[in-house]
N, C-alpha and C. Protein backbone atom coordinates (compact mmCIF):
# COMPACT_ATOMS: atom_id res chain seq x y z
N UNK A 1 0.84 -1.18 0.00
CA UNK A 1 0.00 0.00 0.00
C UNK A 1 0.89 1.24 0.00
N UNK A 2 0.53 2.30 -0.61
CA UNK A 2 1.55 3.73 -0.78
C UNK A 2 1.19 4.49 0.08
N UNK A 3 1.97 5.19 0.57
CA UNK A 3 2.44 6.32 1.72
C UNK A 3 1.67 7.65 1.77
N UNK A 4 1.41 7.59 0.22
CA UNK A 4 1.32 8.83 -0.48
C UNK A 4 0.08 9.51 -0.40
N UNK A 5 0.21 11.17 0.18
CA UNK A 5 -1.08 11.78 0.63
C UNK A 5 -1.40 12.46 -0.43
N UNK A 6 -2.34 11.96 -1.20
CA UNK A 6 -2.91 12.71 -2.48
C UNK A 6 -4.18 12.93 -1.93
N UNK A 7 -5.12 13.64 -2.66
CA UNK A 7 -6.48 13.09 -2.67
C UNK A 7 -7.27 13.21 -3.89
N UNK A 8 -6.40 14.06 -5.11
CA UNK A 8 -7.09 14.00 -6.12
C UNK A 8 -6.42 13.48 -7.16
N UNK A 9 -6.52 12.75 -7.97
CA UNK A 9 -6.21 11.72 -9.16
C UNK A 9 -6.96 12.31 -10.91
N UNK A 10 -6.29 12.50 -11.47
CA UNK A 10 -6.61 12.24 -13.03
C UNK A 10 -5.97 11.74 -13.84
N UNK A 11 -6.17 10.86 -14.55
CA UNK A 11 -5.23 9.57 -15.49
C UNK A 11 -6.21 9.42 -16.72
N UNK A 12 -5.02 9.62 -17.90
CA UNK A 12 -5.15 9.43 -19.19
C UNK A 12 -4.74 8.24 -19.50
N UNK A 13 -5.61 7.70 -20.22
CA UNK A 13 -5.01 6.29 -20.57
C UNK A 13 -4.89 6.93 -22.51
N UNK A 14 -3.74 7.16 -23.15
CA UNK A 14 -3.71 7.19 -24.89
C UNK A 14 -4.05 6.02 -25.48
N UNK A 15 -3.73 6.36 -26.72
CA UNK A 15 -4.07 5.32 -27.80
C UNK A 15 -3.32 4.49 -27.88
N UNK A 16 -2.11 5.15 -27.41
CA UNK A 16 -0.52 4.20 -27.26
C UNK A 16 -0.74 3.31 -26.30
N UNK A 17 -2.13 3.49 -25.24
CA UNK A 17 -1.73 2.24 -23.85
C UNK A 17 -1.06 2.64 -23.31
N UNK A 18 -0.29 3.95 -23.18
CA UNK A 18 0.35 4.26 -21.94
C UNK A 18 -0.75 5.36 -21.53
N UNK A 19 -0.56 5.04 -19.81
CA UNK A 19 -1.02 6.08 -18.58
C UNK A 19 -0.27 7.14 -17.83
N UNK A 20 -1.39 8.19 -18.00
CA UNK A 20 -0.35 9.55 -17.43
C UNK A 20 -1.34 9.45 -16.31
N UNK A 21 -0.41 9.56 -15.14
CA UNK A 21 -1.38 10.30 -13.75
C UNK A 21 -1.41 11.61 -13.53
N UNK A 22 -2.48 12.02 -13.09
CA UNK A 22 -1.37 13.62 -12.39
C UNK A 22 -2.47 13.59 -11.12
N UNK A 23 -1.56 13.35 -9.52
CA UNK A 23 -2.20 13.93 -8.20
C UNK A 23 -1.84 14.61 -7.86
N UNK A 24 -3.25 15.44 -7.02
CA UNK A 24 -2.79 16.62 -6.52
C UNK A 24 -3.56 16.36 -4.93
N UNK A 25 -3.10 17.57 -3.94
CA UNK A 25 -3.89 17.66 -3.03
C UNK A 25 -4.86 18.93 -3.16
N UNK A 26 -5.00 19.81 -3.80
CA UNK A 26 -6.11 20.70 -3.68
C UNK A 26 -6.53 21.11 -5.64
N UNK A 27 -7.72 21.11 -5.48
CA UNK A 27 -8.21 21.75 -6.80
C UNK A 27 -7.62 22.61 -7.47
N UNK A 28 -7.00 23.14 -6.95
CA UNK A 28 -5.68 24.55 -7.81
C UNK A 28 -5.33 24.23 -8.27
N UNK A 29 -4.11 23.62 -7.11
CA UNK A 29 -3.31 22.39 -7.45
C UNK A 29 -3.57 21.34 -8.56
N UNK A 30 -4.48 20.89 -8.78
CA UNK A 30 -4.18 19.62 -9.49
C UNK A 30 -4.67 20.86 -11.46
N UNK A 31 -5.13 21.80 -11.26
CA UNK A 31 -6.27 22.47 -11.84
C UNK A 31 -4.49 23.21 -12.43
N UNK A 32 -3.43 23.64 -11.65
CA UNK A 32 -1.88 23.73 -12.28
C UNK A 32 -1.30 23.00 -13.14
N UNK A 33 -1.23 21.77 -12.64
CA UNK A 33 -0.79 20.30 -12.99
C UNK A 33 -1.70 20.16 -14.53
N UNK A 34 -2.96 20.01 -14.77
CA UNK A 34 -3.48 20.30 -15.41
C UNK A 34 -3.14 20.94 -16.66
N UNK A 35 -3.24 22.00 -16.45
CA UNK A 35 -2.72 23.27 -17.48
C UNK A 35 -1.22 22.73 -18.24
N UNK A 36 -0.11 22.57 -16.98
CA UNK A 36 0.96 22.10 -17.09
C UNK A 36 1.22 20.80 -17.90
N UNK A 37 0.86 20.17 -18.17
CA UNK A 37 0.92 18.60 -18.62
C UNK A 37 1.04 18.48 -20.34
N UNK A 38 0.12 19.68 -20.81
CA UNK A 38 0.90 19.89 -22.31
C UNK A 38 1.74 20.28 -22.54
N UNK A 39 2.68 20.66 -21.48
CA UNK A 39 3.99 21.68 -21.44
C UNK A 39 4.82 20.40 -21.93
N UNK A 40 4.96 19.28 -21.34
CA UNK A 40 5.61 17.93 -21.29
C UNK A 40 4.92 17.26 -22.49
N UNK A 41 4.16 17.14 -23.05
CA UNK A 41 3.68 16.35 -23.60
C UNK A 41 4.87 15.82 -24.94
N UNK A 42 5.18 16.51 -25.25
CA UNK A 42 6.87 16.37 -26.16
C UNK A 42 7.94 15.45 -25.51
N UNK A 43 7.93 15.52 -24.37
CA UNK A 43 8.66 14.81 -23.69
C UNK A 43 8.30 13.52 -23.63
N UNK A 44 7.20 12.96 -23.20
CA UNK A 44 6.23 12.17 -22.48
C UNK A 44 6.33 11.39 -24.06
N UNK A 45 5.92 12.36 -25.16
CA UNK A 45 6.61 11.05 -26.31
C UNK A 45 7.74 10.64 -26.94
N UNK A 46 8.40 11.64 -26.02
CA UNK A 46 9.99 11.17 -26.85
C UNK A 46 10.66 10.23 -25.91
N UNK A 47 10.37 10.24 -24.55
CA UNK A 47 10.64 9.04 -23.73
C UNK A 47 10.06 7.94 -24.20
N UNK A 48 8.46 8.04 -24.48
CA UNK A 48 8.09 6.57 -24.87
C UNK A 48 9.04 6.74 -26.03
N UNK A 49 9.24 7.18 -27.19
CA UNK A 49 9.82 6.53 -28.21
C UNK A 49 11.19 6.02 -27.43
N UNK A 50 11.68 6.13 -26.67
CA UNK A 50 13.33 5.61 -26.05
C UNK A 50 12.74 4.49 -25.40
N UNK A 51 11.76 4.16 -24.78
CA UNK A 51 11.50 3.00 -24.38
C UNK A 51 10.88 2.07 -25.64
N UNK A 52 9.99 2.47 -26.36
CA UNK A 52 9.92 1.23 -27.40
C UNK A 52 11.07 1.04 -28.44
N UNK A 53 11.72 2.53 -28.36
CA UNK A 53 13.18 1.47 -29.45
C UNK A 53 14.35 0.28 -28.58
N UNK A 54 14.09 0.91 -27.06
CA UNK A 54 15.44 0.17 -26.20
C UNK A 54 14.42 -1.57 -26.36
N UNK A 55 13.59 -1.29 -26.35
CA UNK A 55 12.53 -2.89 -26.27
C UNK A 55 13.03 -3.47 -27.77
N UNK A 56 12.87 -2.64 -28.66
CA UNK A 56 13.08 -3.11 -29.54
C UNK A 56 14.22 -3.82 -29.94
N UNK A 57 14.98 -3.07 -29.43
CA UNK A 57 16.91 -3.39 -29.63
C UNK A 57 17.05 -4.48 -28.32
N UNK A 58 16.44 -4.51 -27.66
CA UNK A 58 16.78 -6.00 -26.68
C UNK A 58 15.97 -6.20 -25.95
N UNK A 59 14.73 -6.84 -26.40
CA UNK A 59 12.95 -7.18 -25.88
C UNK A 59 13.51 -8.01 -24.81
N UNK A 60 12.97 -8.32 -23.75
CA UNK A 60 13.29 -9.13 -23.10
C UNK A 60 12.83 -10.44 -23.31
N UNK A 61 13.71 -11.44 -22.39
CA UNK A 61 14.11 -12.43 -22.74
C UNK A 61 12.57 -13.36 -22.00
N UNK A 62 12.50 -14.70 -22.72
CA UNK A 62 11.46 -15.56 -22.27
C UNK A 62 11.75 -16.61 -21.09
N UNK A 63 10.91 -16.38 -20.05
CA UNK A 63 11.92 -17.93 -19.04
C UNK A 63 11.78 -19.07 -20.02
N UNK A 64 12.67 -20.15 -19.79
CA UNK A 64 12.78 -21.57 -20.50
C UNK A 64 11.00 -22.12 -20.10
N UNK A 65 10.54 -21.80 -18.81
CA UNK A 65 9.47 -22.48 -18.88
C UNK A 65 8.24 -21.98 -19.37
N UNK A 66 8.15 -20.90 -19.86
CA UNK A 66 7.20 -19.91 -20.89
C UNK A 66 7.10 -20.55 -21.97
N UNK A 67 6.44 -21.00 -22.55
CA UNK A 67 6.32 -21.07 -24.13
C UNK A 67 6.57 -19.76 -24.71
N UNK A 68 7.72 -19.81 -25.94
CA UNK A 68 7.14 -18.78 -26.79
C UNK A 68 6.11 -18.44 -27.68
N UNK A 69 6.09 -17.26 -27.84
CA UNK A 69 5.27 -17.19 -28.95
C UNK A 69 5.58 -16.11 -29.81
N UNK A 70 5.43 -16.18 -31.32
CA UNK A 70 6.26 -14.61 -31.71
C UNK A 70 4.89 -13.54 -31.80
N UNK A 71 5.95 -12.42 -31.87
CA UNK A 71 5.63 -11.03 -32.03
C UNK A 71 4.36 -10.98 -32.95
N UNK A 72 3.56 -10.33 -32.96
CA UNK A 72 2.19 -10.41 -34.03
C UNK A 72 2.59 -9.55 -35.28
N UNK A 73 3.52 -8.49 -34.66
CA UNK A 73 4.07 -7.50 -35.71
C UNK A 73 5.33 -7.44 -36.70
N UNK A 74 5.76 -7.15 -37.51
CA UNK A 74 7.16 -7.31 -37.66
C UNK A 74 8.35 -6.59 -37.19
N UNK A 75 9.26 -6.68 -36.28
CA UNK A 75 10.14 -5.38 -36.21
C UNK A 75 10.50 -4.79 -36.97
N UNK A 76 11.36 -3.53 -36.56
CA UNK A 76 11.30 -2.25 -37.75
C UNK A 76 12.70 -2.24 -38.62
N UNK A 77 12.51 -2.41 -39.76
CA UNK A 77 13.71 -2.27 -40.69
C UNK A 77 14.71 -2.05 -40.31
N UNK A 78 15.83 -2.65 -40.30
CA UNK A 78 17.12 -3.06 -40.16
C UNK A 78 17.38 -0.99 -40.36
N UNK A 79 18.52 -0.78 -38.97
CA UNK A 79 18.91 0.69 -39.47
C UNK A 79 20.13 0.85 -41.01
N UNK A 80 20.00 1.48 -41.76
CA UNK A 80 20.16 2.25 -42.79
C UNK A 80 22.12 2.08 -42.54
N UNK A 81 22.34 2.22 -43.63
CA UNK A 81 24.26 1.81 -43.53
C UNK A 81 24.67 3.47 -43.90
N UNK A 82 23.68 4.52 -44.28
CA UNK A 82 24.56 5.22 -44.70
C UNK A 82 24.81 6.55 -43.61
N UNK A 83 26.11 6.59 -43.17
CA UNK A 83 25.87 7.51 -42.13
C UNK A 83 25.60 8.66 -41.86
N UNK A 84 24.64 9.48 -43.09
CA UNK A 84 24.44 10.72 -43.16
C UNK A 84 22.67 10.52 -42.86
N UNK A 85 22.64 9.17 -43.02
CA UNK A 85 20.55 9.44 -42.37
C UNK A 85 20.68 8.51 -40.83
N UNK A 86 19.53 8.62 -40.15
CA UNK A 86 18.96 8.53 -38.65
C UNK A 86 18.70 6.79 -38.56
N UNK A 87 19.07 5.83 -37.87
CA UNK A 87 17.91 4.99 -38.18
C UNK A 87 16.63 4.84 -37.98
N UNK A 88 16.46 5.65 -36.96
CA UNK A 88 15.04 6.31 -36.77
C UNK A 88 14.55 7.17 -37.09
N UNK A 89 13.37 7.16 -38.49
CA UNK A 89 12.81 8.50 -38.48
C UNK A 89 12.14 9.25 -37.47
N UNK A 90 12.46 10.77 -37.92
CA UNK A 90 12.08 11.52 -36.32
C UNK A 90 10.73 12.56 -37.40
N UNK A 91 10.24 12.86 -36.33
CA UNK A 91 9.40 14.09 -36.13
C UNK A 91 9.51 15.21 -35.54
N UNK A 92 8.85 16.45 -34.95
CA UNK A 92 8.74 17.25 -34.48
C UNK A 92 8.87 17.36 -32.78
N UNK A 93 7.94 15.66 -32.87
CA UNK A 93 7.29 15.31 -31.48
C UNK A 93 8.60 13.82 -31.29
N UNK A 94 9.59 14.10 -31.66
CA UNK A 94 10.53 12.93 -31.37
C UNK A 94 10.70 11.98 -32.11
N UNK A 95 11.44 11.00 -32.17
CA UNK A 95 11.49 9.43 -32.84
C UNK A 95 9.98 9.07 -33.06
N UNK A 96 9.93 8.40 -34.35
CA UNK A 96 8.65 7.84 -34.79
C UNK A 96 9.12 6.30 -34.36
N UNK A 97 7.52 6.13 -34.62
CA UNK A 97 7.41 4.13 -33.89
C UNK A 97 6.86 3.88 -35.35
N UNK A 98 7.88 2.61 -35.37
CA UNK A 98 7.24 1.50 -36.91
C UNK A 98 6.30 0.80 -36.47
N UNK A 99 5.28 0.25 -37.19
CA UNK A 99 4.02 0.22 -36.99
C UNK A 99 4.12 -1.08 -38.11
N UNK A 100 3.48 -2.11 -38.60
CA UNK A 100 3.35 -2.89 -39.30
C UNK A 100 2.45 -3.74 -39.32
N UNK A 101 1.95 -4.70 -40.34
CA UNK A 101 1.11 -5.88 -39.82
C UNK A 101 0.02 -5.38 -41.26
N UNK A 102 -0.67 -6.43 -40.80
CA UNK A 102 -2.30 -6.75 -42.37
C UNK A 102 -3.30 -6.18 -41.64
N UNK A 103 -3.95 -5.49 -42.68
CA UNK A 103 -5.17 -4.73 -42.63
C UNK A 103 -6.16 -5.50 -42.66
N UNK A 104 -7.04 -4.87 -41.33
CA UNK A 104 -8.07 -5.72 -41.32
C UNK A 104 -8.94 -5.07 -42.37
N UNK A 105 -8.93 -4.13 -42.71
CA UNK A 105 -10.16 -4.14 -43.64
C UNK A 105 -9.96 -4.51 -45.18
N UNK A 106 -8.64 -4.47 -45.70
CA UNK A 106 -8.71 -4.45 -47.33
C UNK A 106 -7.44 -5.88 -46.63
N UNK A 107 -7.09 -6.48 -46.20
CA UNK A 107 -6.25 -7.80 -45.91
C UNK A 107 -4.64 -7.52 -46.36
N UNK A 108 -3.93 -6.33 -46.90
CA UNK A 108 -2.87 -6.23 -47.20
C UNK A 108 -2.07 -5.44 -46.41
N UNK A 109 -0.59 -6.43 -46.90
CA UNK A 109 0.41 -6.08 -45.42
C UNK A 109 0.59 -4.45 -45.56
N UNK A 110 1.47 -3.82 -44.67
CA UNK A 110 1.44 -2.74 -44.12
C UNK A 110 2.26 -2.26 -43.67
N UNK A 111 3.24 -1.23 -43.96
CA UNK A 111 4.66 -0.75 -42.89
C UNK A 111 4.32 0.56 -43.01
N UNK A 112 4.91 1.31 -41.88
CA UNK A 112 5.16 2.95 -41.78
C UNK A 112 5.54 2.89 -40.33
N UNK A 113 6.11 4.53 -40.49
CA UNK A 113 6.92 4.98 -38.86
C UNK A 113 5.47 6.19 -38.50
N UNK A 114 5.11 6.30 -37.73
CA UNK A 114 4.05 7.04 -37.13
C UNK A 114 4.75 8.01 -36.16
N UNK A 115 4.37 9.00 -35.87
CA UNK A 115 4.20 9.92 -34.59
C UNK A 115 4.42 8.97 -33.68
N UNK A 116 4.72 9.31 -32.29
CA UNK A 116 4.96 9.43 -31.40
C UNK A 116 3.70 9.83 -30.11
N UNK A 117 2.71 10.74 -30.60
CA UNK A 117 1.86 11.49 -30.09
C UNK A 117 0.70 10.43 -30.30
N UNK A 118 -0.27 10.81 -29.61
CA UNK A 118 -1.62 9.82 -29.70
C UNK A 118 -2.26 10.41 -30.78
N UNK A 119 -3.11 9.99 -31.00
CA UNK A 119 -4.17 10.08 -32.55
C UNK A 119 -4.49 11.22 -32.22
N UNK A 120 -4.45 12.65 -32.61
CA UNK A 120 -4.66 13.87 -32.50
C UNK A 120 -4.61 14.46 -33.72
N UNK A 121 -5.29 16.19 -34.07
CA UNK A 121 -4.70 16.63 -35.07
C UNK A 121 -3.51 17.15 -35.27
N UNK A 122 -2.85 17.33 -33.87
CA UNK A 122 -1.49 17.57 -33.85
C UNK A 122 0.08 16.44 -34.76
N UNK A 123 -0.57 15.79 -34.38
CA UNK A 123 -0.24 14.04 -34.48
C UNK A 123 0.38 14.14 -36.13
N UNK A 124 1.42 13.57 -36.36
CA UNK A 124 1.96 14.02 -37.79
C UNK A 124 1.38 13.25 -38.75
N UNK A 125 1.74 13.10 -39.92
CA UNK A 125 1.48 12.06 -41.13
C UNK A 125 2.75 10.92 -41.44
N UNK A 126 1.89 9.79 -41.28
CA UNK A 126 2.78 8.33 -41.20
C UNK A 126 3.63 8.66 -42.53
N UNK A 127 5.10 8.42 -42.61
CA UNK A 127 5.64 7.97 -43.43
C UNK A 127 5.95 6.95 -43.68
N UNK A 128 6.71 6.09 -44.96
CA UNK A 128 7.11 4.69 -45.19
C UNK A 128 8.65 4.81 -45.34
């Protein structure tokens, strides 16, 4: 159980599946926090992009007594040999995430690097 004297809670769950909290103890307060939280929001996706590329570059490992099972997706294209481009394409809003896999609606496969940001109009345009 946590220590911690909050009493007010608001949590975003994105499109990405990640959760932002923000507690506060008084309505101002959290009503600051609030306001404040788009200030970070640049941040908040350029960290996730450092956590899904470090996953990417060394997912963790399966115990022997787990069955595996693979990935549903494909990982993201081998980085680029030439040393004047990124292996990650970037955006505005940080490193983009490769995205892949078959469409459920028309059944054909699928690659691009996406934003970083949740489905917004801010949110950039997928490249390939």
């Amino acid at each position: 159980m946590s220590t911690e004297d909050w009493k007010l809670q608001v949590s975003y769950k994105l499109a990405t599946g990640d959760l932002i909290n923000i507690r506060a103890n008084t309505a101002d307060e959290l009503s600051v926090l609030l306001e404040g939280i788009g200030d970070y929001s640049t941040q908040i996706a350029a960290v996730r992009g450092l956590v899904v590329a470090s996953y990417t570059a060394a997912p963790l490992g399966t115990p022997p007594s787990t069955p595996s099972t693979p990935p549903s997706t494909s990982s993201a294209p081998a980085p680029t040999s030439n040393p004047g481009l990124s292996a990650t394409p970037t955006c505005p809003h940080g490193d983009r995430i490769h995205k892949s896999g078959i469409s459920s609606k028309t059944g054909k496969a699928y690659a691009m690097w996406v934003c970083s940001l949740p489905q917004s109009p801010e949110q950039c345009k997928p490249v390939n």
